[in-house]
Protein backbone atom coordinates (compact mmCIF):
# COMPACT_ATOMS: atom_id res chain seq x y z
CA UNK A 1 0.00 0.00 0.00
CA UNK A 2 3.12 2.38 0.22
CA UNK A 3 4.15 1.14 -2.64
CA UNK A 4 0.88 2.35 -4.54
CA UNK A 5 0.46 5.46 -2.68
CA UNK A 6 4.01 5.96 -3.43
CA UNK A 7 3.35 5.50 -7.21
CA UNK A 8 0.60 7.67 -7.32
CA UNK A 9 1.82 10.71 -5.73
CA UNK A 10 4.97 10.28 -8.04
CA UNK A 11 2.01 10.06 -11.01
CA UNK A 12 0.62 13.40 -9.40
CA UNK A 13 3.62 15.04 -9.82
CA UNK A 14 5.14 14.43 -13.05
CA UNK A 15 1.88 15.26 -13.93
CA UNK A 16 2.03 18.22 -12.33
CA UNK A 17 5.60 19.50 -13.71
CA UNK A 18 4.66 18.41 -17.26
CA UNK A 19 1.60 20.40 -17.24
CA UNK A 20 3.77 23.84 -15.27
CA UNK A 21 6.37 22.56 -18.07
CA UNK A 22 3.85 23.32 -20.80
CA UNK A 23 2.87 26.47 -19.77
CA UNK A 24 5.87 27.66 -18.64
CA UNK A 25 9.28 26.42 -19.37
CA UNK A 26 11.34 28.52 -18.06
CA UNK A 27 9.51 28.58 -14.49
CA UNK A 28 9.13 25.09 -14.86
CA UNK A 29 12.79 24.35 -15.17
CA UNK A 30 13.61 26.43 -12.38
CA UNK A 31 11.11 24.40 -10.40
CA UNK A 32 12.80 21.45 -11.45
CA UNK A 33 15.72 22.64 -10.34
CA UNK A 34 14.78 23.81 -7.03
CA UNK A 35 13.04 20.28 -6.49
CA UNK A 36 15.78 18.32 -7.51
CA UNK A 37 18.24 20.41 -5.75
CA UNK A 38 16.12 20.21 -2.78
CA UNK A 39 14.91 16.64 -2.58
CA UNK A 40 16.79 13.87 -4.66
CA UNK A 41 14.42 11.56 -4.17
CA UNK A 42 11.93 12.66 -6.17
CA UNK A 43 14.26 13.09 -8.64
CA UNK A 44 14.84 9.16 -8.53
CA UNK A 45 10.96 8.50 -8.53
CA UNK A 46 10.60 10.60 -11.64
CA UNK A 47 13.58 8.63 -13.29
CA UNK A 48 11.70 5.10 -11.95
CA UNK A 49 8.31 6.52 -13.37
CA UNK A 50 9.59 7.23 -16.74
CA UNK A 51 10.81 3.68 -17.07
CA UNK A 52 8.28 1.98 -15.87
CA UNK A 53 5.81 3.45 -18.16
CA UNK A 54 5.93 7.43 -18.04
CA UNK A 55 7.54 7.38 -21.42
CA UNK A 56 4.19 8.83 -22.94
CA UNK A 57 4.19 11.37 -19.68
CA UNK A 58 7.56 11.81 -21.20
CA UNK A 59 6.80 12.58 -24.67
CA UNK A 60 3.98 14.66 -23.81
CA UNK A 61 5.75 16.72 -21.34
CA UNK A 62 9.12 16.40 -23.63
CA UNK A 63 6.29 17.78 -26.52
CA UNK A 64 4.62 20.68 -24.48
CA UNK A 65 7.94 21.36 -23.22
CA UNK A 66 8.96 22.14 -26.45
CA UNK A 67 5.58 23.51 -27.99
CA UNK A 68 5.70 25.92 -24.61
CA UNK A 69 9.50 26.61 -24.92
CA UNK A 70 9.08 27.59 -28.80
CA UNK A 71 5.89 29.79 -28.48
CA UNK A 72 7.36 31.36 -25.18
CA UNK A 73 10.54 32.17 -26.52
CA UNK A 74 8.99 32.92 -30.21
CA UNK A 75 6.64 35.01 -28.13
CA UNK A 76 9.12 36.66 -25.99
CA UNK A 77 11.38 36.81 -29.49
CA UNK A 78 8.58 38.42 -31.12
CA UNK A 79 8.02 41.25 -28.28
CA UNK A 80 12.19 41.48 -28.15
CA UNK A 81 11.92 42.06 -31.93
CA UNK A 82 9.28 44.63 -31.66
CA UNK A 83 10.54 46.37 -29.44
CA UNK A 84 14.00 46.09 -31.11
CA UNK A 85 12.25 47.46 -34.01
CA UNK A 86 9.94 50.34 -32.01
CA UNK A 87 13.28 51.39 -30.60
CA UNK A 88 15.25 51.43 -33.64
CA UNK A 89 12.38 53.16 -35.62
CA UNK A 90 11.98 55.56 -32.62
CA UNK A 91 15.57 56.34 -32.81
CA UNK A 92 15.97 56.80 -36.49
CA UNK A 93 13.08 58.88 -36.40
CA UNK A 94 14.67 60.95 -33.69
CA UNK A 95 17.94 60.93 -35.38
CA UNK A 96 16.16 62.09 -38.41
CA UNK A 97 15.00 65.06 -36.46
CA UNK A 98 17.42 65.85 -35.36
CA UNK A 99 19.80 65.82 -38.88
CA UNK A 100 17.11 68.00 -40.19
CA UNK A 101 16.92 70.45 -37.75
CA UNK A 102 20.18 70.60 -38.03
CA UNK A 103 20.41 70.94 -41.71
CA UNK A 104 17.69 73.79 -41.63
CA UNK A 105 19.52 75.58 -39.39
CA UNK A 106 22.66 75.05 -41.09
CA UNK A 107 20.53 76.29 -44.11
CA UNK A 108 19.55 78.84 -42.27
CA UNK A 109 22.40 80.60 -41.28
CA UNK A 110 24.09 79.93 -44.52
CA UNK A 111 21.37 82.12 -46.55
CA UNK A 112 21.63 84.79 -44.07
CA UNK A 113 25.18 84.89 -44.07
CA UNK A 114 24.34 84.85 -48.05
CA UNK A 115 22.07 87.51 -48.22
CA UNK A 116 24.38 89.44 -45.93
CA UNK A 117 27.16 88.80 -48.57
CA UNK A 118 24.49 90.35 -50.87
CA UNK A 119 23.64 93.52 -49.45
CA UNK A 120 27.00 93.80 -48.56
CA UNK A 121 28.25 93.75 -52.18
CA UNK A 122 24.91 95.31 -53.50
CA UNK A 123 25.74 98.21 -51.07
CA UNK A 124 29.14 98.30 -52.15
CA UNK A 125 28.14 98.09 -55.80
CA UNK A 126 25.50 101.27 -55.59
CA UNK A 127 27.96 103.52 -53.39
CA UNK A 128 30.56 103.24 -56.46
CA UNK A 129 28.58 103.57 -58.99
CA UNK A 130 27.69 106.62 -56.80
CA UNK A 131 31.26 107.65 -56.79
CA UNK A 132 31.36 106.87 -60.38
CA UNK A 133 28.42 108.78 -61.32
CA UNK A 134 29.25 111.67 -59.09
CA UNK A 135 32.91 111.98 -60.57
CA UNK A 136 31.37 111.01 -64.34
CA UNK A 137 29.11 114.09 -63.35
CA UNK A 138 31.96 116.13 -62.14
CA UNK A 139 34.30 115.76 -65.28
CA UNK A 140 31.24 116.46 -67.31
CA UNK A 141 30.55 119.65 -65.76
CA UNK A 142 34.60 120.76 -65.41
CA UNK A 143 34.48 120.08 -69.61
CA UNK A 144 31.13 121.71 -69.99
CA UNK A 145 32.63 124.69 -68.04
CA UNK A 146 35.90 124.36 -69.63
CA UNK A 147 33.86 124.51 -72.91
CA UNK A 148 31.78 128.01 -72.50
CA UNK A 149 35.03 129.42 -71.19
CA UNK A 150 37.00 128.94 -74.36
CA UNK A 151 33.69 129.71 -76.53
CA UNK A 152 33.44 133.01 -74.58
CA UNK A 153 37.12 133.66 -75.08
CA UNK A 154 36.95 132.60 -78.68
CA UNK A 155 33.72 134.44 -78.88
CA UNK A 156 35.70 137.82 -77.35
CA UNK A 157 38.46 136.94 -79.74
CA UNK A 158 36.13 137.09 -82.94
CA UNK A 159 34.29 140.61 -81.59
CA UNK A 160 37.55 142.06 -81.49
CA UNK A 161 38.83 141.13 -84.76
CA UNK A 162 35.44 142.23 -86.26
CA UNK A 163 36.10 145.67 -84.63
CA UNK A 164 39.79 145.70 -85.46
CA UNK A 165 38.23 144.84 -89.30
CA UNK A 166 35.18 147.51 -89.27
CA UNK A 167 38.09 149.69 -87.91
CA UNK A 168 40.56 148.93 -90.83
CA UNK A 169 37.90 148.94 -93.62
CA UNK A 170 36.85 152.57 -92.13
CA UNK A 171 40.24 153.93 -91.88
CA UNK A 172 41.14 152.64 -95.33
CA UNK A 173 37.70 154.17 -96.55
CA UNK A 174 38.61 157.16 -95.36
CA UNK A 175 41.59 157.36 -96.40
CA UNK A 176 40.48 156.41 -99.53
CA UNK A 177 38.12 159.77 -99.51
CA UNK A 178 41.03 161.72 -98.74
CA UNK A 179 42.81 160.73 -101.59
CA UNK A 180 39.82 160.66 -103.99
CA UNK A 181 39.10 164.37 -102.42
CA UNK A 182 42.41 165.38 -102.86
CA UNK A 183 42.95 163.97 -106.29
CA UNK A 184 39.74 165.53 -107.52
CA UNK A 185 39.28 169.14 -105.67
CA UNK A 186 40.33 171.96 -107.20
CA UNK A 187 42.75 174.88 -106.22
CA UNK A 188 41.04 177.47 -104.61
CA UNK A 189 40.62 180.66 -106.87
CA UNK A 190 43.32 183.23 -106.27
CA UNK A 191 41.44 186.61 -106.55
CA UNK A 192 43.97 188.69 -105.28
CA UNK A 193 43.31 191.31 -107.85
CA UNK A 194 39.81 191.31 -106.64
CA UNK A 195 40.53 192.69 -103.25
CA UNK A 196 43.82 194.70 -103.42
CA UNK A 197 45.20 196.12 -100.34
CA UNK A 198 43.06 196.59 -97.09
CA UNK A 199 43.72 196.17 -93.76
CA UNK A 200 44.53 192.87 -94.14
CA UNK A 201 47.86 194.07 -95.78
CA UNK A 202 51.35 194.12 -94.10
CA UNK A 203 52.69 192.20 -91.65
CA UNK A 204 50.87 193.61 -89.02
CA UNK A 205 47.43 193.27 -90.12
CA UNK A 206 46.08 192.33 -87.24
CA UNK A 207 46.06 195.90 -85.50
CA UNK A 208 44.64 197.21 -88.48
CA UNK A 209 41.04 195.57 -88.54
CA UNK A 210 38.24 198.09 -88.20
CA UNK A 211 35.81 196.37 -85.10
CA UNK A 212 36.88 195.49 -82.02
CA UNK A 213 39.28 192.44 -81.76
CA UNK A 214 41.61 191.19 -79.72
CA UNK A 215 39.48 189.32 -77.37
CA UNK A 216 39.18 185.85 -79.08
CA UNK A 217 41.13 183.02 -78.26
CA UNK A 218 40.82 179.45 -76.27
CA UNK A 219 39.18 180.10 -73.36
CA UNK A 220 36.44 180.89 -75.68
CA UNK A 221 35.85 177.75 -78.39
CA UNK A 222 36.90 175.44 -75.08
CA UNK A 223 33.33 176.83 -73.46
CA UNK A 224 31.11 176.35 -76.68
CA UNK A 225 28.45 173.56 -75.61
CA UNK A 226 28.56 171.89 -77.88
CA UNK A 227 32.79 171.60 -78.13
CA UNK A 228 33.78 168.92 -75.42
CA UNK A 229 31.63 165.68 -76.63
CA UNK A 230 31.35 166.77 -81.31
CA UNK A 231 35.09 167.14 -80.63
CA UNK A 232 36.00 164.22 -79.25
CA UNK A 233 33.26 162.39 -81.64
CA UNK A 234 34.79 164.23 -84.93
CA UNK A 235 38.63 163.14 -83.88
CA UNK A 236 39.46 166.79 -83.41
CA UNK A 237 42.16 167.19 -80.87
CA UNK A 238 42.34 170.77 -80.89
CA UNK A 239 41.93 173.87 -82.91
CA UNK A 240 44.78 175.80 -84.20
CA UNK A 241 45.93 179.24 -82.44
CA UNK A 242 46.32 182.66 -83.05
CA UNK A 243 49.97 181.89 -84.24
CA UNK A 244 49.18 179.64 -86.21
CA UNK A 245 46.91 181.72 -88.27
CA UNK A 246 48.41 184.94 -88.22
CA UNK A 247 51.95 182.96 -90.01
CA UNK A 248 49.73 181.58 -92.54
CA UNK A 249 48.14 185.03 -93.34
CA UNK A 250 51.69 186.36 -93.73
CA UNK A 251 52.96 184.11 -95.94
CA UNK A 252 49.77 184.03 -98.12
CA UNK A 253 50.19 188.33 -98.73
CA UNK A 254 53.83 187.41 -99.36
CA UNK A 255 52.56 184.85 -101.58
CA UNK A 256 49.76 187.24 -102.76
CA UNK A 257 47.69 184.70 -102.75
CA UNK A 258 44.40 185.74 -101.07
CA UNK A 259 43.47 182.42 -99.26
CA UNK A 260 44.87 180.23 -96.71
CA UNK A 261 43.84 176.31 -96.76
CA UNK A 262 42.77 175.93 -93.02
CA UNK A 263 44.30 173.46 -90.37
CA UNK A 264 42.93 170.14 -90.44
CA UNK A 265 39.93 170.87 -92.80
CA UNK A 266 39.28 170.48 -96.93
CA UNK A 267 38.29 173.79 -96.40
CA UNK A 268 40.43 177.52 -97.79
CA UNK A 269 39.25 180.40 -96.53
CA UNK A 270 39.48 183.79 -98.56
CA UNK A 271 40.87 185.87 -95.51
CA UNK A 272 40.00 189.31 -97.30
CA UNK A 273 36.29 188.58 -97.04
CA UNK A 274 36.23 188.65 -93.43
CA UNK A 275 34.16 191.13 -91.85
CA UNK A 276 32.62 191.27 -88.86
CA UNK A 277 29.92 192.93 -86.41
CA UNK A 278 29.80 192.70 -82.99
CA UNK A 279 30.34 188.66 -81.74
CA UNK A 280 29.20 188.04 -85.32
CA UNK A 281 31.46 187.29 -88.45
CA UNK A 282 31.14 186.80 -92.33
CA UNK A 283 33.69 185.58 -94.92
CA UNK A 284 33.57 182.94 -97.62
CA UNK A 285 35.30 179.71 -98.04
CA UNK A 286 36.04 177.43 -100.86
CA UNK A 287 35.81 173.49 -100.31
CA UNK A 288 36.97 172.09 -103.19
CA UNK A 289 34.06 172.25 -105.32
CA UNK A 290 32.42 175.59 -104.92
CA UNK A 291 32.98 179.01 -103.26
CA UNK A 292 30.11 179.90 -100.52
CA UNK A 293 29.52 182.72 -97.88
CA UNK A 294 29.01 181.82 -93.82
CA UNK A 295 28.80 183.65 -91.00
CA UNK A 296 28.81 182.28 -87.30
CA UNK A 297 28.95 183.91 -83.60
CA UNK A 298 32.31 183.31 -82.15
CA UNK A 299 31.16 183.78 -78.71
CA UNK A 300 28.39 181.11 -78.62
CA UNK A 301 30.19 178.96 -80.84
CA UNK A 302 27.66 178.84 -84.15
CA UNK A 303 27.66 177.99 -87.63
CA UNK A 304 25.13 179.34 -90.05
CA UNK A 305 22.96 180.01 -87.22
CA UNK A 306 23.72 176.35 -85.38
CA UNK A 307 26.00 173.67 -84.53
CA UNK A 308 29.03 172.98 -86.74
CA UNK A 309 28.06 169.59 -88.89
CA UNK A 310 31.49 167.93 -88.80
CA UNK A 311 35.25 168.63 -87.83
CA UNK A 312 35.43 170.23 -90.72
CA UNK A 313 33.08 173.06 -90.37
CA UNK A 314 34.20 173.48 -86.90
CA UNK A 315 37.78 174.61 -87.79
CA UNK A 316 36.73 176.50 -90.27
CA UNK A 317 34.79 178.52 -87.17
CA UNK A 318 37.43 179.09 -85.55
CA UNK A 319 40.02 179.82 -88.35
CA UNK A 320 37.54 182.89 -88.98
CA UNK A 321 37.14 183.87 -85.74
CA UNK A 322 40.67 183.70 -85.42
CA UNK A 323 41.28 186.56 -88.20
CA UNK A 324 38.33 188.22 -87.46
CA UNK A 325 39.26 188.55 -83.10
CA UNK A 326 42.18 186.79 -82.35
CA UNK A 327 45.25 188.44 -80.61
């Protein structure tokens, strides 16, 4: 009866670790080892079981040992290879984060430092073609200036050599008149018959004119109105004296020739016609062309009753008043 109980409770048990076998290996192992380490005996009754006719037990538990060894460790392979996987995944995916976050930034600070570079040189690039255009505008304005100042001067140069021409062409014309003038006038008439002796005779003619005389001389055409600005304008420089007159008087009665061709004029006056009343004279002349009678007022300085009309007339004036009042 030991035997059998013995037998049975040996049954119980291998029953028992094939069945915690099959579900789980691992635990069931460590059971075994526990148990054997902690009771050999059982370990012999197992051994004694399986010969005696536990070799199905044996096979079945050698089969779910297995079959529960596989699944568990496919199972726990499967959850180590997921979570292999969700970690490697999780990883990459952080790592790919990370790389392009990095990149971006990377990116980022390259096209700033790129646009930067741009303005930089685009700064650069407008201030000198400000310095360009500035100095382009500068040498435009020096040769624009440079320009007007040599047209003005040419300009000045071109005024003055049409004035030193106008100037030639009228000296040369009247020169020209001059010439024809003197080429073509005629000799006064010498009508020294006609008058004969009077008191214009003899070296000392002057003290023998009838009227008052005497008081005539500079200080007198030099106040005429009209003498200071027709003067200048006619190119007469001055009018000729007393002494000048009186020597041409003489040597015309040496001469007896009863004219005397007047300083600086085309005219000849006949100095036996002058007579005179008052501030008031008469006496012809002869200009080339014809003999004619004129009076004037050698105190105001008229000529036929006004103004002299050229140089001319104006030293013929005073060539009359000369004989008629100078001293």
């Amino acid at each position: 009866m030991t035997i059998n109980t013995r037998r049975s409770s040996r049954r119980r048990l291998a029953g028992l670790l094939g069945l915690v076998l099959a579900l789980q290996p691992a635990a069931g192992l460590a059971a075994i080892g526990t148990e054997s380490a902690a009771t050999p005996s059982a370990t012999e009754d197992i051994q004694l079981a399986q010969r005696r006719g536990g070799g199905g037990g044996s096979r079945g538990g050698s089969r779910g040992g297995s079959r529960s060894s596989s699944r568990s460790s496919s199972r726990s392979g499967g959850r180590t290879g997921f979570s292999n996987y969700s970690g490697s995944r999780s990883g990459s995916r952080s790592g790919s984060r990370q790389t392009t976050r990095s990149n971006r930034q990377g990116q980022a600070r390259t096209n700033s430092t790129n646009r930067q570079s741009n303005r930089q040189g685009t700064r650069s690039n407008r201030q000198g073609q400000a310095r360009t255009n500035s100095t382009n505008r500068q040498s435009n304005r020096q040769g624009t200036r440079s320009n007007r100042q040599g047209q003005v001067r040419d300009n000045s140069s071109n005024r003055q050599n049409s004035r030193n021409d106008r100037f030639d062409t009228r000296q040369g014309n009247r020169s020209d008149r001059f010439n024809n003038r003197s080429n073509t006038r005629r000799d006064a008439i010498n009508n020294w018959d006609r008058y004969g002796n009077g008191w214009y005779s003899g070296n000392n003619w002057y003290n023998n004119r009838p009227w008052n005389s005497g008081w005539y001389g500079g200080s007198y055409y030099n106040n005429w109105g009209w003498y200071p600005g027709r003067a200048a304008a006619w190119g007469v420089a001055s009018m000729a004296t007393f002494g000048v007159i009186n020597s041409l008087v003489n040597t015309a009665q040496s001469n007896e020739v009863s004219y005397i061709t007047v300083p600086d004029s085309e005219y000849s006056l006949y100095y036996p016609s002058v007579t005179a009343t008052g501030d008031t004279v008469t006496f012809e002349a002869d200009n080339g062309d014809s003999t004619a009678r004129f009076y004037a007022d050698c105190r105001q300085g008229t000529f036929n009753g006004g103004t002299p009309g050229n140089g001319n007339e104006a030293q013929l004036l005073n060539a009359a008043c000369q004989v008629a009042f100078g001293q």
